[in-house]
N, C-alpha and C. Protein backbone atom coordinates (compact mmCIF):
# COMPACT_ATOMS: atom_id res chain seq x y z
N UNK A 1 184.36 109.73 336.60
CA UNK A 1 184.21 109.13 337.91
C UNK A 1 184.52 110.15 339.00
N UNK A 2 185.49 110.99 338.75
CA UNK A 2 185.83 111.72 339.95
C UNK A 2 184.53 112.90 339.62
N UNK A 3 184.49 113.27 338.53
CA UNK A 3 182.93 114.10 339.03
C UNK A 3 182.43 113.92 339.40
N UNK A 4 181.80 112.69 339.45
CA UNK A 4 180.81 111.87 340.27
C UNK A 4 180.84 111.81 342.10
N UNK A 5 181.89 111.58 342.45
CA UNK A 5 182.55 111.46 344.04
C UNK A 5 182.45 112.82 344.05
N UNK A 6 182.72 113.72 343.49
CA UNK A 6 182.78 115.27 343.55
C UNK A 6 181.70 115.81 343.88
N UNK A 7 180.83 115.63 342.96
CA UNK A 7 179.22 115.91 342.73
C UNK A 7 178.59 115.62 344.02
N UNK A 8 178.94 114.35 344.57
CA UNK A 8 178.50 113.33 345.55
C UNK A 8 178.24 113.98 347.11
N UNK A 9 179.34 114.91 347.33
CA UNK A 9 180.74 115.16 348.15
C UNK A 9 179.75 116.67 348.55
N UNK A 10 179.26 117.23 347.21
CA UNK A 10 179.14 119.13 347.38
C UNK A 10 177.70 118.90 347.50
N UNK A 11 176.60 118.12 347.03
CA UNK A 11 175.46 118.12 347.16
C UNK A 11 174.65 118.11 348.17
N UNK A 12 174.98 116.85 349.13
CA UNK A 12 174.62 116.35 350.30
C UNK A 12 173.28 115.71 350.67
N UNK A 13 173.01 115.26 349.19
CA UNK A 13 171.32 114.89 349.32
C UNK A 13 171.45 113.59 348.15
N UNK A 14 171.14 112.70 348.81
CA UNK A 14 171.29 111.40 347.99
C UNK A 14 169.82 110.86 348.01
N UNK A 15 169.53 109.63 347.07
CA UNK A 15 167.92 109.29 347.27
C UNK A 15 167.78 109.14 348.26
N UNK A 16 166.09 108.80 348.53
CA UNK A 16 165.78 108.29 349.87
C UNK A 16 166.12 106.29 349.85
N UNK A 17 166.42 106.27 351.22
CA UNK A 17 166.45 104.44 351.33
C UNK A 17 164.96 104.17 351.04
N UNK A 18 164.13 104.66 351.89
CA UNK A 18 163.17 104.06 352.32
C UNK A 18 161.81 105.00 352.26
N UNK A 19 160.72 104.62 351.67
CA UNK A 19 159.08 105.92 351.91
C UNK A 19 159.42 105.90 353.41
N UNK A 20 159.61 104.95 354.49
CA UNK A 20 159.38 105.32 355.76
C UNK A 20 160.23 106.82 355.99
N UNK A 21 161.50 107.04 355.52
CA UNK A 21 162.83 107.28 356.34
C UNK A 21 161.88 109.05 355.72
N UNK A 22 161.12 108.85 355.20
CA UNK A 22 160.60 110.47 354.20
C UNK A 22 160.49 111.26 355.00
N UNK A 23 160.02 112.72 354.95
CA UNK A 23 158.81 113.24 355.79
C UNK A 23 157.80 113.32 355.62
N UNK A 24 157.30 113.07 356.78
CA UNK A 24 155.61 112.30 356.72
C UNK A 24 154.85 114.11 356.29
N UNK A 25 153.25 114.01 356.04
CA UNK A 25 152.48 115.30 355.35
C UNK A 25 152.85 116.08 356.63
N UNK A 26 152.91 116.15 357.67
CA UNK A 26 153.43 116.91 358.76
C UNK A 26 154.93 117.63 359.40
N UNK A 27 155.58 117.07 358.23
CA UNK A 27 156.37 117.44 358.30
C UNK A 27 157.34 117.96 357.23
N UNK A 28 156.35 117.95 356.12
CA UNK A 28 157.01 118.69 354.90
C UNK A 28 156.61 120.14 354.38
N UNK A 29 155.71 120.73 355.66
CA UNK A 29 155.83 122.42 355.78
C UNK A 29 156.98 122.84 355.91
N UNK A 30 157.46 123.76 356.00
CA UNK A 30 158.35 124.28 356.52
C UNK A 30 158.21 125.74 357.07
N UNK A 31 158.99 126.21 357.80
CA UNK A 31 158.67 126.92 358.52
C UNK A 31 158.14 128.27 357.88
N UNK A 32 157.93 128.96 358.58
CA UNK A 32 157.30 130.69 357.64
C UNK A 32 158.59 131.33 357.18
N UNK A 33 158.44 131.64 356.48
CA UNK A 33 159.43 132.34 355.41
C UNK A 33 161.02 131.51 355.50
N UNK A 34 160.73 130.01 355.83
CA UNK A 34 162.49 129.25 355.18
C UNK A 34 162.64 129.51 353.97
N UNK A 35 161.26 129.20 353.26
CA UNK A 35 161.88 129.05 352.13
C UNK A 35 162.12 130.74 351.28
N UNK A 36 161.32 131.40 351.92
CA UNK A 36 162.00 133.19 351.30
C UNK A 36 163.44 133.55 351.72
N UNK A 37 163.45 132.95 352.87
CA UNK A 37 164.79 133.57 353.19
C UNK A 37 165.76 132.37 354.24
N UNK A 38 165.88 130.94 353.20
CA UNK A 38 166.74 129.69 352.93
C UNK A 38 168.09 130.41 353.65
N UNK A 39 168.94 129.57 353.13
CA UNK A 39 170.25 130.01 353.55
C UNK A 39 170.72 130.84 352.63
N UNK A 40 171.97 131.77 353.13
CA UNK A 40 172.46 132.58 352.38
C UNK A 40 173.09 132.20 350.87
N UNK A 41 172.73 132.41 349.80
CA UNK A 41 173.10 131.78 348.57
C UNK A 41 174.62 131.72 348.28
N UNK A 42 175.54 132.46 349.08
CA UNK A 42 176.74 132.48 348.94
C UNK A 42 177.32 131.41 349.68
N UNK A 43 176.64 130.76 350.42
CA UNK A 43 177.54 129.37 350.59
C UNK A 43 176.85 128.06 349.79
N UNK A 44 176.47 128.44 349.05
CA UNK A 44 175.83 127.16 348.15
C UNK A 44 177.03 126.24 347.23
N UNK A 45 177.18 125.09 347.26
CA UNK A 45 178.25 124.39 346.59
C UNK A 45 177.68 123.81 345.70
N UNK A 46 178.51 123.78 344.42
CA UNK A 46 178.17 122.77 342.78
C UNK A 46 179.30 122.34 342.21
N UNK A 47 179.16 121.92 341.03
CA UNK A 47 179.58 121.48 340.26
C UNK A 47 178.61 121.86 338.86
N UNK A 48 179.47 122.33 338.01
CA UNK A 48 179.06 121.82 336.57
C UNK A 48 179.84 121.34 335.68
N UNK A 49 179.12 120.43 335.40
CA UNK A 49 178.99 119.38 334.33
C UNK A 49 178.61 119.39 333.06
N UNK A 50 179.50 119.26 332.17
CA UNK A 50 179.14 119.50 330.81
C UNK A 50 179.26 117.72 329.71
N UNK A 51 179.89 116.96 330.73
CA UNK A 51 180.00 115.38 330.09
C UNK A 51 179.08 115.40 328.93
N UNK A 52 177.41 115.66 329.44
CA UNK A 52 176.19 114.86 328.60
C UNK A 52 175.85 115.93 327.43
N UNK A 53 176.77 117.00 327.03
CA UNK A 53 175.95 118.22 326.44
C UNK A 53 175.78 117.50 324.93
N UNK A 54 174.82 118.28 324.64
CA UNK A 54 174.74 117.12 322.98
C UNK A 54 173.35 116.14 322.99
N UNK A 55 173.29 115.58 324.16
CA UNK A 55 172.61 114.43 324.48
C UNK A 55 170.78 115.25 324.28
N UNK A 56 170.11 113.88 323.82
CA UNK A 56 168.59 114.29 324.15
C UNK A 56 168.21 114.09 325.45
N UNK A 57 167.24 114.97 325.53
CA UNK A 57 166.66 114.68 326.79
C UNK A 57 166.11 113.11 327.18
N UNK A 58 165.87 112.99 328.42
CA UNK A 58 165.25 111.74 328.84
C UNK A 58 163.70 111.82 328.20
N UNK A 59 163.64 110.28 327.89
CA UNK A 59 161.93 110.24 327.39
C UNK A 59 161.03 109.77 328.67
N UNK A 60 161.83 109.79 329.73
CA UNK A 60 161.28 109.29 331.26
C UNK A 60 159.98 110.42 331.26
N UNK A 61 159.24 109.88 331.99
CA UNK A 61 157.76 110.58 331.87
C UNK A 61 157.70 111.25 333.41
N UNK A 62 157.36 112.28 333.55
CA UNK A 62 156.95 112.80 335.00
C UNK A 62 155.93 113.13 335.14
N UNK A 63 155.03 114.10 336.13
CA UNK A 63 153.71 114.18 336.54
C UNK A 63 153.88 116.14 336.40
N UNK A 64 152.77 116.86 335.76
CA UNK A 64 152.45 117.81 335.83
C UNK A 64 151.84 118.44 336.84
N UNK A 65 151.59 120.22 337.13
CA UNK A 65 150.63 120.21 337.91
C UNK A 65 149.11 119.67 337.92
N UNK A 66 148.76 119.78 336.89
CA UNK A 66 147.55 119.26 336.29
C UNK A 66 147.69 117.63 336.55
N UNK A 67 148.28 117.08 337.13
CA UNK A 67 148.17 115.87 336.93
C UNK A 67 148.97 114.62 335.50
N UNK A 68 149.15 115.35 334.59
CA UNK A 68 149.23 114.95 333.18
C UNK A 68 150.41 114.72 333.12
N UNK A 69 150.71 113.61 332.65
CA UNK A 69 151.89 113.10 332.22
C UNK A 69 153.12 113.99 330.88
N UNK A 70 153.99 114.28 331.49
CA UNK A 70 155.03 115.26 330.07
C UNK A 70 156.35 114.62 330.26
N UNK A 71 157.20 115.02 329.54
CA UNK A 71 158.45 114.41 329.19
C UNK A 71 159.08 115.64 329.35
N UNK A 72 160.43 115.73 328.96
CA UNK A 72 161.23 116.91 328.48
C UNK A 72 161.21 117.33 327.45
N UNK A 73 160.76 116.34 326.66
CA UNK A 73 160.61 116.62 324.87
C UNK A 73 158.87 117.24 325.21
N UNK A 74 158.14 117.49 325.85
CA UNK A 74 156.72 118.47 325.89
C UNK A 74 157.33 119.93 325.78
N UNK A 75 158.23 119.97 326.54
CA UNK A 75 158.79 121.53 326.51
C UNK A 75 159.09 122.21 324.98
N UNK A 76 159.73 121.37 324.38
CA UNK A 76 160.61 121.91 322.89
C UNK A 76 159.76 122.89 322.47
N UNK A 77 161.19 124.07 322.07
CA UNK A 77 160.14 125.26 321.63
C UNK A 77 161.22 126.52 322.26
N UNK A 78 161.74 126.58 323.21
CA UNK A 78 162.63 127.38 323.97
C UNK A 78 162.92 126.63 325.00
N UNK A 79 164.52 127.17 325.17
CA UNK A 79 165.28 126.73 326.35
C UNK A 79 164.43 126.16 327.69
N UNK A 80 164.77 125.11 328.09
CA UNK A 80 163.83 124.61 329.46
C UNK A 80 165.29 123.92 330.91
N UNK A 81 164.96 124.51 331.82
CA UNK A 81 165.65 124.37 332.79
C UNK A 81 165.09 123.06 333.56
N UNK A 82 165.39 122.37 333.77
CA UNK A 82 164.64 120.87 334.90
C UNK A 82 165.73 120.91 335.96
N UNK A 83 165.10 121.12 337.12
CA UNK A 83 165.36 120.85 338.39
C UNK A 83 164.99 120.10 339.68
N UNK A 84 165.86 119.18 339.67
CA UNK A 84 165.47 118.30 340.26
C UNK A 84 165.68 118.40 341.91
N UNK A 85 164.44 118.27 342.74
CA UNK A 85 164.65 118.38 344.26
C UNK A 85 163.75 117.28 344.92
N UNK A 86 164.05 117.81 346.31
CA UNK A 86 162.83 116.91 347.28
C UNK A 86 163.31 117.79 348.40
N UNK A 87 161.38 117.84 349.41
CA UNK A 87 161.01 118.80 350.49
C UNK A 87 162.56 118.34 351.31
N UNK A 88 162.65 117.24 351.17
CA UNK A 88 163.50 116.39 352.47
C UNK A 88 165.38 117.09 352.38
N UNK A 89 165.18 117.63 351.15
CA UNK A 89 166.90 117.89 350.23
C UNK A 89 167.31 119.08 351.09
N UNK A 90 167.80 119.68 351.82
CA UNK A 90 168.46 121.07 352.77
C UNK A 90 168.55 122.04 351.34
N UNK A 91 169.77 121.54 350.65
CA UNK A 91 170.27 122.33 349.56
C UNK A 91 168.86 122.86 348.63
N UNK A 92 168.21 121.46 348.52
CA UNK A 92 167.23 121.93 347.96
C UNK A 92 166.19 122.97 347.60
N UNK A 93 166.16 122.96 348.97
CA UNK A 93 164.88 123.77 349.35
C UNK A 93 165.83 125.27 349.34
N UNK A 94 166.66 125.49 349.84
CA UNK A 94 167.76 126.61 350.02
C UNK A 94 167.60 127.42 348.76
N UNK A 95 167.54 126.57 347.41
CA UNK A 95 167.72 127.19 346.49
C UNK A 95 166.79 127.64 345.63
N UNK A 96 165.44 126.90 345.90
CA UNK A 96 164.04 127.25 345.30
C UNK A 96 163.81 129.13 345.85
N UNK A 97 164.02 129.62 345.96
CA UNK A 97 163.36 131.27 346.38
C UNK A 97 164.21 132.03 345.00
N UNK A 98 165.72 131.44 344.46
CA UNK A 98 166.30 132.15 343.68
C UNK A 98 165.88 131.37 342.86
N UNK A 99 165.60 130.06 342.36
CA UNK A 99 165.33 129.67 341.63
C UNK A 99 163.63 129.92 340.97
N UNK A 100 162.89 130.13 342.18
CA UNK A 100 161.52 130.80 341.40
C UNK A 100 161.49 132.26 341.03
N UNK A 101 162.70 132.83 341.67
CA UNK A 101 162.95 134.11 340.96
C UNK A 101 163.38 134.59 339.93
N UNK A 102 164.43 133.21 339.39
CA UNK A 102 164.52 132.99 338.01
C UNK A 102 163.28 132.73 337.41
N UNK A 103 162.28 132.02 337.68
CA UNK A 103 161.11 131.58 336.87
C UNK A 103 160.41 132.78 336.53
N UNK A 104 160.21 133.67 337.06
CA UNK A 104 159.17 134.77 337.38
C UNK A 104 160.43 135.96 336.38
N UNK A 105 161.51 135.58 336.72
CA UNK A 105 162.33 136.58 335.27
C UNK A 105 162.59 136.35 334.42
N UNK A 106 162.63 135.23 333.81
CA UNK A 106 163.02 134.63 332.55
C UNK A 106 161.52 134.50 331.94
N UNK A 107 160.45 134.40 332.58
CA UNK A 107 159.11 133.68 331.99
C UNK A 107 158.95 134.47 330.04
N UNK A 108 158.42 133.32 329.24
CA UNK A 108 158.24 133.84 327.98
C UNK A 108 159.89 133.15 327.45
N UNK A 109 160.97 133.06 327.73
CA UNK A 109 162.16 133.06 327.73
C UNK A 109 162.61 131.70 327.35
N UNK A 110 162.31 131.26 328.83
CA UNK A 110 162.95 129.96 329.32
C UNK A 110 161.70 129.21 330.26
N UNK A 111 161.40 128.26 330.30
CA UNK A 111 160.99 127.54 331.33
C UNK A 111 161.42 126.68 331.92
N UNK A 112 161.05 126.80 333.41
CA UNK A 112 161.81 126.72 334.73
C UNK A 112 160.95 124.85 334.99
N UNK A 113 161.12 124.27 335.34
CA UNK A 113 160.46 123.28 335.83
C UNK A 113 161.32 122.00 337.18
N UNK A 114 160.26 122.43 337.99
CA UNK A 114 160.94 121.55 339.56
C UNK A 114 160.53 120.68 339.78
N UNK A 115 161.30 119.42 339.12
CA UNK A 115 160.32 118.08 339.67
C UNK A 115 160.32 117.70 341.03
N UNK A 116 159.82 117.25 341.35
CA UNK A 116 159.69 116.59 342.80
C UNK A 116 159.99 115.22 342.81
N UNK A 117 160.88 114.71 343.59
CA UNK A 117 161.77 113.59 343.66
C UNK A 117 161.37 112.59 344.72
N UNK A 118 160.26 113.24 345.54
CA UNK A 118 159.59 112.77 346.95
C UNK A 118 158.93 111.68 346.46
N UNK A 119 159.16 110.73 347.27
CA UNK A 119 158.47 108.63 347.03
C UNK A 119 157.04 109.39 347.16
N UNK A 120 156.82 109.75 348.34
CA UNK A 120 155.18 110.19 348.78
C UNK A 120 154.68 111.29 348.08
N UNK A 121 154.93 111.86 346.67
CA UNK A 121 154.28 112.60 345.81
C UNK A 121 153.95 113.81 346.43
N UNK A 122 152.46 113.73 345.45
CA UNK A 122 151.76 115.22 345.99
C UNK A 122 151.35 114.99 347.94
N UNK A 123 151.12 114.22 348.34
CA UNK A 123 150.99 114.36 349.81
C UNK A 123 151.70 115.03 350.74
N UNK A 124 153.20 115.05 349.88
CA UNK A 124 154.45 115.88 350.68
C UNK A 124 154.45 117.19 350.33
N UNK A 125 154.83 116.77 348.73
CA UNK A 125 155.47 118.37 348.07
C UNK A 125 154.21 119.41 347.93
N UNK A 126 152.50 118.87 347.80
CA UNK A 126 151.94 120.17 347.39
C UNK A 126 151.63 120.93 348.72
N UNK A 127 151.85 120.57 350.03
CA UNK A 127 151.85 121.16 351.39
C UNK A 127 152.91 121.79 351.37
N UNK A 128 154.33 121.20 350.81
CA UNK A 128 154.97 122.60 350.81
C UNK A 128 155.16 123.78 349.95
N UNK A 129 154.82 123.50 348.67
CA UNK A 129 154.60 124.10 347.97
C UNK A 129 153.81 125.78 348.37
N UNK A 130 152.34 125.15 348.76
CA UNK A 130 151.44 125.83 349.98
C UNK A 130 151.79 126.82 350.76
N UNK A 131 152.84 126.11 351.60
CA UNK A 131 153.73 126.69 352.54
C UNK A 131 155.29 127.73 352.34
N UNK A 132 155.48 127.28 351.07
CA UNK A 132 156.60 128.46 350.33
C UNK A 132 156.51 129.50 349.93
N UNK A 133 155.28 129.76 348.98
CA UNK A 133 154.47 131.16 348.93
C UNK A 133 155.55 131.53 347.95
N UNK A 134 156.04 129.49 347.20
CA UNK A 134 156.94 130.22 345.84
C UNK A 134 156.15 131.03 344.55
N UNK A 135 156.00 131.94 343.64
CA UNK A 135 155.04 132.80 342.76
C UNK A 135 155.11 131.98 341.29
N UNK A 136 156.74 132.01 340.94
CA UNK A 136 156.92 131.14 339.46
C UNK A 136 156.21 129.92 339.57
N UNK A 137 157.17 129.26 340.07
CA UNK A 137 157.18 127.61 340.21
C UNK A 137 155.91 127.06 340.42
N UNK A 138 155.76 125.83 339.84
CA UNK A 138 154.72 124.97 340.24
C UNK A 138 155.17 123.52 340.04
N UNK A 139 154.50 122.99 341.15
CA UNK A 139 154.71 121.63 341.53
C UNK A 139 155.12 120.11 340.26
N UNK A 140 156.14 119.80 339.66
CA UNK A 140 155.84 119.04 339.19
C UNK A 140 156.44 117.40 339.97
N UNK A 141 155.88 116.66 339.96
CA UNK A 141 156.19 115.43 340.62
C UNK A 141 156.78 114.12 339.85
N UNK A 142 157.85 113.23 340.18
CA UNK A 142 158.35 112.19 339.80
C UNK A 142 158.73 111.28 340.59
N UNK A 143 157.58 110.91 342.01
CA UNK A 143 157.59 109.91 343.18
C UNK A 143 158.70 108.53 342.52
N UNK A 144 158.53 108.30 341.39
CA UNK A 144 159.50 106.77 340.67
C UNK A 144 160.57 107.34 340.61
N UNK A 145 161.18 108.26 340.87
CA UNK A 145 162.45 109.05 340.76
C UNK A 145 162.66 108.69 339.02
N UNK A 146 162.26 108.41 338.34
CA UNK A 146 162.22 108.30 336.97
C UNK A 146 163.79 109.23 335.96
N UNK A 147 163.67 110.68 336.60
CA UNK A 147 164.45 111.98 335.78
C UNK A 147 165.56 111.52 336.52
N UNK A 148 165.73 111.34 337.69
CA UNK A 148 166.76 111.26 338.97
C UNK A 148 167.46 110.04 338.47
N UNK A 149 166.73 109.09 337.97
CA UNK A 149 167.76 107.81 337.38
C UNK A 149 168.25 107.66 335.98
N UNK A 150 167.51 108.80 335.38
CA UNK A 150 167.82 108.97 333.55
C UNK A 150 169.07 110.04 333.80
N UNK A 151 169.25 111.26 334.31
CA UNK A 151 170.30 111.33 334.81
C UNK A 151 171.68 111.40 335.33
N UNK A 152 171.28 110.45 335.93
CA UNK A 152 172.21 109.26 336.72
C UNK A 152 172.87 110.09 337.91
N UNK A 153 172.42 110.70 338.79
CA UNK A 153 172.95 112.13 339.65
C UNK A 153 172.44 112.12 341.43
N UNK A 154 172.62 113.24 341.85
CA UNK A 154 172.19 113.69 343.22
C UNK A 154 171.69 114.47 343.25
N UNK A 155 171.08 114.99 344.20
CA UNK A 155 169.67 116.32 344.78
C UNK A 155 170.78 116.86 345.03
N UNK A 156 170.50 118.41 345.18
CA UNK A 156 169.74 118.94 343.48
C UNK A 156 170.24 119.10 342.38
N UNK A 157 169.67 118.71 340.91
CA UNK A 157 170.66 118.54 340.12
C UNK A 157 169.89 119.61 339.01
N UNK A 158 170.00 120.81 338.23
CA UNK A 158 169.21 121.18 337.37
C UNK A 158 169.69 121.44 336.45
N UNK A 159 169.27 120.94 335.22
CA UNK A 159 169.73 120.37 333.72
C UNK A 159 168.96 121.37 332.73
N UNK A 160 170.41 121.96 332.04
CA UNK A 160 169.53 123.18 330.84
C UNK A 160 169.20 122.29 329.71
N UNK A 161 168.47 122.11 328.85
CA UNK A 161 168.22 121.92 327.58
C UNK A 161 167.85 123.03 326.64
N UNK A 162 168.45 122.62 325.76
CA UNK A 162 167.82 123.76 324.46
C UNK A 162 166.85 123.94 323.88
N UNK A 163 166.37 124.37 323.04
CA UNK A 163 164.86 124.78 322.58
C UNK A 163 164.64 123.26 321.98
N UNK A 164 165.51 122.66 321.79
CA UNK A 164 165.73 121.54 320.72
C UNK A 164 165.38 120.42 321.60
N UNK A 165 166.06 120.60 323.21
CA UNK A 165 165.81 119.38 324.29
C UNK A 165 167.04 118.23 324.45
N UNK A 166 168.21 119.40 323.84
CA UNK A 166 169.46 118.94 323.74
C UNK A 166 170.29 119.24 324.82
N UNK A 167 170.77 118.51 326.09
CA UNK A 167 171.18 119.09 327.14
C UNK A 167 172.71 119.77 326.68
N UNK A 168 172.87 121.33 327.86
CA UNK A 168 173.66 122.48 327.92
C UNK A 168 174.83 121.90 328.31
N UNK A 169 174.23 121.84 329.79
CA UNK A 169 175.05 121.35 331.18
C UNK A 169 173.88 121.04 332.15
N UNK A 170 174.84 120.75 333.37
CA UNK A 170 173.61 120.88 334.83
C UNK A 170 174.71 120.87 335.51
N UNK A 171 174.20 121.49 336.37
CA UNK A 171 174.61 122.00 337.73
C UNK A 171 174.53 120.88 338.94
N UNK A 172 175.08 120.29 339.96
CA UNK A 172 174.79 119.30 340.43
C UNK A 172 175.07 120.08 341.87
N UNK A 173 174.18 120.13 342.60
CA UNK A 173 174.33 120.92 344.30
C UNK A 173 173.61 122.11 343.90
N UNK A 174 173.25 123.26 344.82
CA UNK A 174 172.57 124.44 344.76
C UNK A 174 173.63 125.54 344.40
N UNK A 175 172.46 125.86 343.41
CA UNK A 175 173.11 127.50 343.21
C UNK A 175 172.18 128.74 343.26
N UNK A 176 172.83 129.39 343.60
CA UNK A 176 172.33 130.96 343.64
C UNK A 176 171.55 131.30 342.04
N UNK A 177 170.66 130.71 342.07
CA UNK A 177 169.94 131.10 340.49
C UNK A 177 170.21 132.66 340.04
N UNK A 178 170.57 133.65 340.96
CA UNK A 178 170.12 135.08 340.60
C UNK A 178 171.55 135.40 340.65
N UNK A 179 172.47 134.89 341.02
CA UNK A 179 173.92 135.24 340.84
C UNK A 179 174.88 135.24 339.53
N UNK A 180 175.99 135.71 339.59
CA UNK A 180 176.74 136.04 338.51
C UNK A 180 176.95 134.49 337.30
N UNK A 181 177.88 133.62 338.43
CA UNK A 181 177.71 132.40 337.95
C UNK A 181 176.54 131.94 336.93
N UNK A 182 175.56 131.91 337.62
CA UNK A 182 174.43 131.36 336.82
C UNK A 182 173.92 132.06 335.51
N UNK A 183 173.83 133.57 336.22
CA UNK A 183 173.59 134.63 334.40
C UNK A 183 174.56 133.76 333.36
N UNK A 184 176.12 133.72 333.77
CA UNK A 184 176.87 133.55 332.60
C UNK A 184 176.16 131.76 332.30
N UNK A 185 176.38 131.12 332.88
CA UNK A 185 175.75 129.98 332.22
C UNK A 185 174.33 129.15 331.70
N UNK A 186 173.24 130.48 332.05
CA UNK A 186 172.14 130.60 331.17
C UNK A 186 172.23 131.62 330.22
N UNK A 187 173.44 132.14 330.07
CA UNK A 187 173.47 132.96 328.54
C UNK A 187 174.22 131.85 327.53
N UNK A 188 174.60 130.97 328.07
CA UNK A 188 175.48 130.06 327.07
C UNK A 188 174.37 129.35 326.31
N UNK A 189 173.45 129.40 327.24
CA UNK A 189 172.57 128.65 326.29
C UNK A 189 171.36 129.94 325.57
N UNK A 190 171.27 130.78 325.61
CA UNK A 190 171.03 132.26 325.09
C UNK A 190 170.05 132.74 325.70
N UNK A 191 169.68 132.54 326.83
CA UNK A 191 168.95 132.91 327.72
C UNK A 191 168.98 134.02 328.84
């Protein structure tokens, strides 16, 4: 429980109430180079969490770029990272430039995957996507918040699994993907 209030506390991005309260397709650009150069990664706050390690992945279904429906169990095969955000999340977005920089260094390795947590789907996230000029990453979407309630967590939350689809840990708030912290806890899982 107190992880939870903890988690709650360092994240600062809770669901949305409402599709209205979102940002509308006009407003889920963001500006030229926010997302290259987000906030400084050294004030990024987390938590990790190791409660669920052991556990299978969720059989909750999300949306591919392609459109196509995958699970977490599609990945099995090598380590897979799921990260969960939305355009609307501050932290969020802050942390996607190190986090597709992980994608683009680990590739062959590990796969990186960013669901999208946005009610309004591709209408929001693939304009920003567009607009990030992220190289790894590609869009995956879960408008039902589906991963976000299997879970049970806050934006941004990104969950290692093993080749097996057996969760590591996750991280709950942004982190510096390319920092010290994070090396040591994607080598735990041998990555």
């Amino acid at each position: 429980m107190l992880a939870l209030l903890i988690a709650g506390s360092v994240t600062g991005c809770d669901r949305q109430k409402e599709a209205s309260e979102q940002a509308g397709a006009g407003q889920a650009n963001i500006s030229p180079g926010e997302a290259a150069h987000g906030r400084d990664p050294a004030t990024f706050q987390h938590v990790v969490e190791r409660g669920n390690a052991g556990k299978a992945g969720p059989a909750a279904a999300f949306r591919g770029p392609d459109d196509v429906p995958v699970t977490v169990a599609s990945f099995r095969g090598k380590p897979l990272l799921v990260n969960l955000w939305a355009t609307w999340c501050a932290p969020c977005v802050a942390e996607m430039p190190t986090l597709d920089a992980l994608a683009a260094q680990k590739a062959g390795k590990l796969t990186v995957v960013a669901v999208a947590q946005d009610l309004q789907g591709a209408a929001v996230v693939d304009p920003w996507f567009q607009k990030a000029g992220l190289k790894a990453l590609q869009p995956y979407l879960d408008p039902q918040n589906t991963l976000l309630d299997a879970a049970n967590t806050a934006l941004p939350t990104s969950i290692l699994y093993d080749a097996n689809g057996r969760e590591l840990w996750r991280v709950v708030g942004a982190i510096d993907w390319q920092g010290e912290e994070a090396k040591a806890l994607l080598a735990e899982g041998g990555v």
